[in-house]
N, C-alpha and C. Protein backbone atom coordinates (compact mmCIF):
# COMPACT_ATOMS: atom_id res chain seq x y z
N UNK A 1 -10.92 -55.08 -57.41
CA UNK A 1 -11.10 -53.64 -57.45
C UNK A 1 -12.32 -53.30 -58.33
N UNK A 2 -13.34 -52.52 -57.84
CA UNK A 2 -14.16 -52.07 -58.48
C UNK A 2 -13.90 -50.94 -59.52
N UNK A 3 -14.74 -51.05 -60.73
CA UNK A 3 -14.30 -50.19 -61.81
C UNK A 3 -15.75 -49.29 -61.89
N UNK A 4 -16.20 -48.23 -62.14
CA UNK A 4 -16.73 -47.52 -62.72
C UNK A 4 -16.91 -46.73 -64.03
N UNK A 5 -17.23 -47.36 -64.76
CA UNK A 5 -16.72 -46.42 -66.28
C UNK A 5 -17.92 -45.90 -67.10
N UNK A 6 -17.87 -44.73 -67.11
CA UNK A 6 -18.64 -43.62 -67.61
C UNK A 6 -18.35 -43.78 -68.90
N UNK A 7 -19.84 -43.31 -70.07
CA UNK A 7 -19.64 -43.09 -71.40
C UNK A 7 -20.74 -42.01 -71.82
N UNK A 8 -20.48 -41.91 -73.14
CA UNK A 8 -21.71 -40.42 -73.50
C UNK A 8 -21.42 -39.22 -73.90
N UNK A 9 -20.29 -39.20 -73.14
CA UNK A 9 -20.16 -37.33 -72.94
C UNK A 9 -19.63 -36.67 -74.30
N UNK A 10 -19.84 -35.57 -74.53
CA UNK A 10 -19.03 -34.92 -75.57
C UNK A 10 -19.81 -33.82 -75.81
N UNK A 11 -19.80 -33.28 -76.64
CA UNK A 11 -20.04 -31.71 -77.02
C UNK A 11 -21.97 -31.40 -77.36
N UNK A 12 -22.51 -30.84 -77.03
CA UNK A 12 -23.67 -30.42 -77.71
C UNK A 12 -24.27 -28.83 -77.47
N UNK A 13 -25.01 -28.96 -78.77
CA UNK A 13 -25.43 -27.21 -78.89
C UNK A 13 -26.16 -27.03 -77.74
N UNK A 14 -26.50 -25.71 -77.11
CA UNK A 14 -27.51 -25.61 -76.02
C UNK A 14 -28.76 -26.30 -76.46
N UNK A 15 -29.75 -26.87 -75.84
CA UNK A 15 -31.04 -27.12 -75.75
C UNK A 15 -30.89 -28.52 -76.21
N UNK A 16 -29.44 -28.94 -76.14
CA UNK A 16 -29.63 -30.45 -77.29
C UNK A 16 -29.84 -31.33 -75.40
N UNK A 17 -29.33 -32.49 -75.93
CA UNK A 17 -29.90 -33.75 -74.78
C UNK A 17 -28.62 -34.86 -75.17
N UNK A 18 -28.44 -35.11 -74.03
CA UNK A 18 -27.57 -36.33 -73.89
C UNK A 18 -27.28 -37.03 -73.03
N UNK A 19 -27.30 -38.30 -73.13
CA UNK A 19 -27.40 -39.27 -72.01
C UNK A 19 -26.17 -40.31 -71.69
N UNK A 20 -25.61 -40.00 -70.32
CA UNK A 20 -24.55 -40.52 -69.75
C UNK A 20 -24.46 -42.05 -69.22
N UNK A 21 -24.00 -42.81 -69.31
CA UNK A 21 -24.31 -44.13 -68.63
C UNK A 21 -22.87 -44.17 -68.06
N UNK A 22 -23.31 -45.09 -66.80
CA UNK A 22 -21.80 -45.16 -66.08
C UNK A 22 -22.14 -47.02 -65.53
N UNK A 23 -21.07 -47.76 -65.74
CA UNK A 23 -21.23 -49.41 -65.73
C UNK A 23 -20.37 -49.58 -64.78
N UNK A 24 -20.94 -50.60 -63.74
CA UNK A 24 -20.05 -50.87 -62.17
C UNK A 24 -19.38 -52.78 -63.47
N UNK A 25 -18.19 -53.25 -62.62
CA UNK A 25 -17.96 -53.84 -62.91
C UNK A 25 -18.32 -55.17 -61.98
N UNK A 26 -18.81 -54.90 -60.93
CA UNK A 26 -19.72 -55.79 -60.13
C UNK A 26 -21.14 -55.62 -60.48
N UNK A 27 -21.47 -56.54 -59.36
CA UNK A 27 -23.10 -56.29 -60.08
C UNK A 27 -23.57 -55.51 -58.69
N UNK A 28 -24.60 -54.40 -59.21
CA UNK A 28 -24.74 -53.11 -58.10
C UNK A 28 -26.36 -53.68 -57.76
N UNK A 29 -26.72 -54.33 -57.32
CA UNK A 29 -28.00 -55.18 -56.85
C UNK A 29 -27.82 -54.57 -55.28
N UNK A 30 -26.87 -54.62 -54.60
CA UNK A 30 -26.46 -54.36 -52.95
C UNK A 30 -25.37 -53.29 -52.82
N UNK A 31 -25.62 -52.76 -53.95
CA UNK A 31 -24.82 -51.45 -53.28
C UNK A 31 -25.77 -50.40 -53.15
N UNK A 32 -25.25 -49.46 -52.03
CA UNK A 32 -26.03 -48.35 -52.39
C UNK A 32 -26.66 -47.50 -53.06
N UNK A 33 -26.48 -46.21 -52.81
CA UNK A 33 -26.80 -44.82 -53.53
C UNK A 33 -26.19 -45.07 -54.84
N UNK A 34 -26.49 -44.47 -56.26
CA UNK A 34 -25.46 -44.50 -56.79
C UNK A 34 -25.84 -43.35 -57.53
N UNK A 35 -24.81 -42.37 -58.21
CA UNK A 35 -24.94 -40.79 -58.84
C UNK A 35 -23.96 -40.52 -59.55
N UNK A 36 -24.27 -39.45 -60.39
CA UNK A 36 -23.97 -38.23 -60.99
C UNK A 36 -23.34 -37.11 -60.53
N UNK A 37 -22.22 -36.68 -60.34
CA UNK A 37 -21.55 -35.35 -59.72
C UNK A 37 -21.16 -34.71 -61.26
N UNK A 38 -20.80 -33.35 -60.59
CA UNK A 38 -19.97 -32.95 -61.94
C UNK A 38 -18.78 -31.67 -61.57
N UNK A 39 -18.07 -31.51 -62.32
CA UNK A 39 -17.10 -30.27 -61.33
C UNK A 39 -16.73 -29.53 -62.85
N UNK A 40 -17.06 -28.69 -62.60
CA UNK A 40 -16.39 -27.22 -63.64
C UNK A 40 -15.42 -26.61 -63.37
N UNK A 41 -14.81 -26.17 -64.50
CA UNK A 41 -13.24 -25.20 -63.97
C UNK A 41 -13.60 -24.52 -62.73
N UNK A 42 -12.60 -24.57 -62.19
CA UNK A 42 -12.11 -24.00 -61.07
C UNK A 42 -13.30 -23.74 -59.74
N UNK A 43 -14.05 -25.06 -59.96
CA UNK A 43 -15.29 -25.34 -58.82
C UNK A 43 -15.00 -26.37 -58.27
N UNK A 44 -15.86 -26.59 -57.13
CA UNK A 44 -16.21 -27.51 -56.32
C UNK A 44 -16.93 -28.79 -57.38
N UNK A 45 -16.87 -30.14 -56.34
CA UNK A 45 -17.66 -31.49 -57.27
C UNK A 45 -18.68 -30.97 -56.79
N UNK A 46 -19.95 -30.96 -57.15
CA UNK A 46 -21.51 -31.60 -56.82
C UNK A 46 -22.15 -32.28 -57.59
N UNK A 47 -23.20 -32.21 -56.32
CA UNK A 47 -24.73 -33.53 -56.63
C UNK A 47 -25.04 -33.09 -57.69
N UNK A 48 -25.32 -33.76 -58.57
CA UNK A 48 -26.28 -33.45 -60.34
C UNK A 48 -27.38 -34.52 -59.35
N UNK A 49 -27.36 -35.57 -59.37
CA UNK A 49 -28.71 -36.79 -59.21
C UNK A 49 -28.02 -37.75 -58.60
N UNK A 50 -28.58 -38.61 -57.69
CA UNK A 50 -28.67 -40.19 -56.79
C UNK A 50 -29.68 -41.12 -57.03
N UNK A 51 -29.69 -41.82 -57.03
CA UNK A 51 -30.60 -42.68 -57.34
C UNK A 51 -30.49 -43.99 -55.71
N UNK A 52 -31.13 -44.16 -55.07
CA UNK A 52 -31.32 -45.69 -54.12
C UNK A 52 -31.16 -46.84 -54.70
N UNK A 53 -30.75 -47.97 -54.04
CA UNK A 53 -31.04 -49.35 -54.16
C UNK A 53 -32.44 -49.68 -54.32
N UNK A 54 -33.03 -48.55 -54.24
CA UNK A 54 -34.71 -48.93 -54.08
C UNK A 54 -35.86 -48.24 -55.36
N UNK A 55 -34.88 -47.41 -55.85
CA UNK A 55 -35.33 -46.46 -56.75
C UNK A 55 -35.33 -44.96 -56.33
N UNK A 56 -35.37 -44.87 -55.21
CA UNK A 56 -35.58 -43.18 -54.69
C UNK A 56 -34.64 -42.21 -55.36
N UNK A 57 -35.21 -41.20 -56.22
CA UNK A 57 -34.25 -40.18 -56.48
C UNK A 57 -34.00 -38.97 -55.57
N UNK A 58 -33.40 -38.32 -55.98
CA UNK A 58 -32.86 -36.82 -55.33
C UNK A 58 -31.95 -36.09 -56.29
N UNK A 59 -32.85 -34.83 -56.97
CA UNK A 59 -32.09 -34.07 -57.93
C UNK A 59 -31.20 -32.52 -57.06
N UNK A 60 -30.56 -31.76 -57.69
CA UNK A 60 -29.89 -30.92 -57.56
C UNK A 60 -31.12 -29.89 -58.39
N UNK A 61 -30.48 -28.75 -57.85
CA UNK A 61 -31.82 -27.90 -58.17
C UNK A 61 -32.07 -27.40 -59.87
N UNK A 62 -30.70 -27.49 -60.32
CA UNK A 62 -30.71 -27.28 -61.14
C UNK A 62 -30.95 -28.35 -62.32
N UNK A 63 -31.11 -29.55 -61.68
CA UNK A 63 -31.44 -30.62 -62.59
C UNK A 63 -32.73 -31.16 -62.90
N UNK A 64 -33.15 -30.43 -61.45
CA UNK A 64 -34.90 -30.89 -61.91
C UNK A 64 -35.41 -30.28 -62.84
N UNK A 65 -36.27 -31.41 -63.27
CA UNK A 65 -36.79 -31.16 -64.42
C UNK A 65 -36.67 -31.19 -66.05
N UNK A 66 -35.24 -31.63 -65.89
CA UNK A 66 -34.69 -31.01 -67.34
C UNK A 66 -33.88 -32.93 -66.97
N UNK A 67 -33.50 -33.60 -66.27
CA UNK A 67 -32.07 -34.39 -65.92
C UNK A 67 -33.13 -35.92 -65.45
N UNK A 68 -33.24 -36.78 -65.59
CA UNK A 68 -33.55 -37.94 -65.20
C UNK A 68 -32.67 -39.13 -64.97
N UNK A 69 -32.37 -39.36 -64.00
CA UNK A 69 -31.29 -40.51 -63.50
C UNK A 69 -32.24 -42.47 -63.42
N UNK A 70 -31.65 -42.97 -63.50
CA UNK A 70 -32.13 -44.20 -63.80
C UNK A 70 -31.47 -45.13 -63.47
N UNK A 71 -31.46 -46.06 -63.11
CA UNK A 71 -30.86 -47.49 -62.69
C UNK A 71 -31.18 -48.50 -63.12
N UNK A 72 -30.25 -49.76 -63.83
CA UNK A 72 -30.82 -51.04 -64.21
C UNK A 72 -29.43 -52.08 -63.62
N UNK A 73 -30.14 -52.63 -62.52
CA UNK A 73 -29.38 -53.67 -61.91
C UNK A 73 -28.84 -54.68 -62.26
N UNK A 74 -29.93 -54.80 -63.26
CA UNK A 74 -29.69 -55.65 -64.38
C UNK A 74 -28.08 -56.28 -64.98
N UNK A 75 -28.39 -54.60 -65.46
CA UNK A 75 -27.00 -54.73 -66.41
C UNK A 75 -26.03 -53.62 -65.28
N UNK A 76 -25.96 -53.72 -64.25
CA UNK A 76 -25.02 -53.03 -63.66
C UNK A 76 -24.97 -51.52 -64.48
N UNK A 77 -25.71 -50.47 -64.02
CA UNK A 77 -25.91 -49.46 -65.25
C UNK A 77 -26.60 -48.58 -64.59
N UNK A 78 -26.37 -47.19 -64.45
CA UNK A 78 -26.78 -46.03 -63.89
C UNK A 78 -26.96 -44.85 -64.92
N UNK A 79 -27.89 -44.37 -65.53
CA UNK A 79 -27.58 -43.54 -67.05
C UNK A 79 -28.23 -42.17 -66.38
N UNK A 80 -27.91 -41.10 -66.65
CA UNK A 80 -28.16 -39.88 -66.74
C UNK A 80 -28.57 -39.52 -68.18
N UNK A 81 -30.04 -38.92 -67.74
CA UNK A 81 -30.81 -38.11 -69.31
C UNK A 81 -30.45 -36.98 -68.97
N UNK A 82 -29.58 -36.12 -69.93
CA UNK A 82 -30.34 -34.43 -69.88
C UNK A 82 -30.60 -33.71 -71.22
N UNK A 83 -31.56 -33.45 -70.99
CA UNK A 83 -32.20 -32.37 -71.93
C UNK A 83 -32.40 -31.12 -71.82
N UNK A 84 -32.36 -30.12 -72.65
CA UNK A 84 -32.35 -28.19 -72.43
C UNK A 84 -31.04 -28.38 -72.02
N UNK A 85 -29.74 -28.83 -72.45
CA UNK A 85 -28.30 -28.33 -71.48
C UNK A 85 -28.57 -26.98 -72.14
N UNK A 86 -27.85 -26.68 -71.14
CA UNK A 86 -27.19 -25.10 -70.93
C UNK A 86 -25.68 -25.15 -71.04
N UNK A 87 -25.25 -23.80 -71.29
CA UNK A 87 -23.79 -23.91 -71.18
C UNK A 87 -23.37 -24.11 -70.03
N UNK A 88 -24.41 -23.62 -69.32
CA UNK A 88 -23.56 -23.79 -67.17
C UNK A 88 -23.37 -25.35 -67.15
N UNK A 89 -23.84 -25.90 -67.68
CA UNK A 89 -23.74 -27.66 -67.41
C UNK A 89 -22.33 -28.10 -68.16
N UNK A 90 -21.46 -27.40 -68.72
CA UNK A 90 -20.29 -27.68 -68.99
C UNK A 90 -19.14 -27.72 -67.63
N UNK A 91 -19.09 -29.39 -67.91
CA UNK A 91 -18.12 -29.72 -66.86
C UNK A 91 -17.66 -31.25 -67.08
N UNK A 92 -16.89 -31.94 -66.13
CA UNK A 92 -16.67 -33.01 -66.12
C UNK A 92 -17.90 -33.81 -64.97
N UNK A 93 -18.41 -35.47 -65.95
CA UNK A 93 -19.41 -35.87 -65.07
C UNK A 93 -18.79 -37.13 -64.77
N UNK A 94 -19.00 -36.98 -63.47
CA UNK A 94 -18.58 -38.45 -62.31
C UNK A 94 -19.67 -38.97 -62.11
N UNK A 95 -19.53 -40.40 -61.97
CA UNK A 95 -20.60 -41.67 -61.67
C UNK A 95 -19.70 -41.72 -60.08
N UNK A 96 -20.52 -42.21 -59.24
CA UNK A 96 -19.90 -42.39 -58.15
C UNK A 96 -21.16 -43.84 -57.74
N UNK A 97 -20.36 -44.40 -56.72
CA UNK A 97 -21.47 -45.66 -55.81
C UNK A 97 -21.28 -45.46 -54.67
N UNK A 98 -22.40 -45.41 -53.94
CA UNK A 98 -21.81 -45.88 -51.99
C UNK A 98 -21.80 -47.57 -51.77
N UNK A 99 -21.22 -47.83 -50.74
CA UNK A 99 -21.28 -48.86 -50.51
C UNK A 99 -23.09 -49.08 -49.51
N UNK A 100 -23.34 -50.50 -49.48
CA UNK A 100 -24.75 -50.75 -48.60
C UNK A 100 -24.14 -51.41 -47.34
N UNK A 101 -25.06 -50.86 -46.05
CA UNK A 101 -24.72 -51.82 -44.96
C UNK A 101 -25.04 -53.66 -45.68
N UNK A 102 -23.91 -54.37 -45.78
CA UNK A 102 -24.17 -56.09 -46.05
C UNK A 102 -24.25 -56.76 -47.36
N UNK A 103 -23.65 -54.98 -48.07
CA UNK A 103 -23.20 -55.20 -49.63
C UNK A 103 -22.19 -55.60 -49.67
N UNK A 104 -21.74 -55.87 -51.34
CA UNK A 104 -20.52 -56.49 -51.56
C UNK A 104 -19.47 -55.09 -51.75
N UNK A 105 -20.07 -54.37 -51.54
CA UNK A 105 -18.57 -52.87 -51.75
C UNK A 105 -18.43 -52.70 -50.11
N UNK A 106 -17.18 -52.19 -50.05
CA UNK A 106 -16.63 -51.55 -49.05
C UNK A 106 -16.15 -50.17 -48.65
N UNK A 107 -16.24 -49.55 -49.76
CA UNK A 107 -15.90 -48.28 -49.73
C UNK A 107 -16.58 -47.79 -50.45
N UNK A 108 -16.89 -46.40 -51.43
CA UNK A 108 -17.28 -45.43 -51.73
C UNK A 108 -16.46 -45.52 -53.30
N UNK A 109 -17.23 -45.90 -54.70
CA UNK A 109 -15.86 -45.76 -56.12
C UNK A 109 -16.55 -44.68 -56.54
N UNK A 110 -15.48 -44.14 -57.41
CA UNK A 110 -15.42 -42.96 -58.27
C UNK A 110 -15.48 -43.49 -59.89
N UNK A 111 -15.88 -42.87 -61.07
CA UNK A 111 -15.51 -43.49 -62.00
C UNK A 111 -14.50 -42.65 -62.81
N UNK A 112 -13.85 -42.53 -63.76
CA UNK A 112 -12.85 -41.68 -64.14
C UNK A 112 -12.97 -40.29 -64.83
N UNK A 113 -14.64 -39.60 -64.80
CA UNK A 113 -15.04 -38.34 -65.26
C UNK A 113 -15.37 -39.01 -66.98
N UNK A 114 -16.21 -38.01 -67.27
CA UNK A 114 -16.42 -37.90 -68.76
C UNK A 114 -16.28 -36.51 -69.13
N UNK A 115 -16.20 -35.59 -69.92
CA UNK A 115 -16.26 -34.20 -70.26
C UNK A 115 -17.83 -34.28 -70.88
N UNK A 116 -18.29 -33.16 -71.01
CA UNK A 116 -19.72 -32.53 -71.25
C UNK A 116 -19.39 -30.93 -71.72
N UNK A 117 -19.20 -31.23 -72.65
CA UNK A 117 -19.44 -29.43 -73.35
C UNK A 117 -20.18 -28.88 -74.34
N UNK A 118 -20.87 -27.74 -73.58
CA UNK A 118 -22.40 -27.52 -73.93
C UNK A 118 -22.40 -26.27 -74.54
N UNK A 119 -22.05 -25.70 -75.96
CA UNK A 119 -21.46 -24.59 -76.39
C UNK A 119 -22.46 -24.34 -77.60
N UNK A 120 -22.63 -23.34 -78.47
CA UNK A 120 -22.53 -23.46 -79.60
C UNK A 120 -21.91 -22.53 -80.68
């Protein structure tokens, strides 16, 4: 069973910065996409950032610019930068992976959320 486990999260003043890392317990060399969602009270999940097997990003609109997603295959390791939070960015953040056509995943993991609260 694949594990996903998110770390980082916790409280900061507006304009502060903090960076999320989320660790596959396989090694993510052949897996897909891998990202950042996030879901706020009483919302829908969405896209924050994705990152490719290849490097290609794709931000959410509200992340450009301010949010940098990153990948190191290395160490099985997907980290989210953000800087300028806002209070709207208070929510819970999911690491998620797709699987690759001829990878070693088969399905689609979730990791277990982190909280992010952006107050002061």
């Amino acid at each position: 069973q694949v594990q996903l486990v998110e770390s980082g999260g916790g409280w900061v003043r507006p304009g502060g910065s903090l960076t999320l890392s989320c660790r596959a317990s396989t090694a993510i060399v052949d897996v897909g996409a891998m990202g950042w969602y996030r879901q706020a009270p009483g919302k829908e999940r969405e896209l924050v950032a994705t990152i490719t097997s290849s490097g290609d990003t794709n931000y959410s609109d509200s992340a450009k610019g301010r949010f940098t997603i990153s990948r190191d295959n290395a160490k099985s390791t997907v980290s989210l930068q953000m800087d300028s939070l806002k209070p709207e960015n208070t929510a819970v953040y999911y690491c998620k992976g797709d699987p690759k056509y001829g990878g070693i995943w088969s399905k689609v993991y979730w990791g277990q959320g982190t909280q992010i609260t952006v107050s002061s």
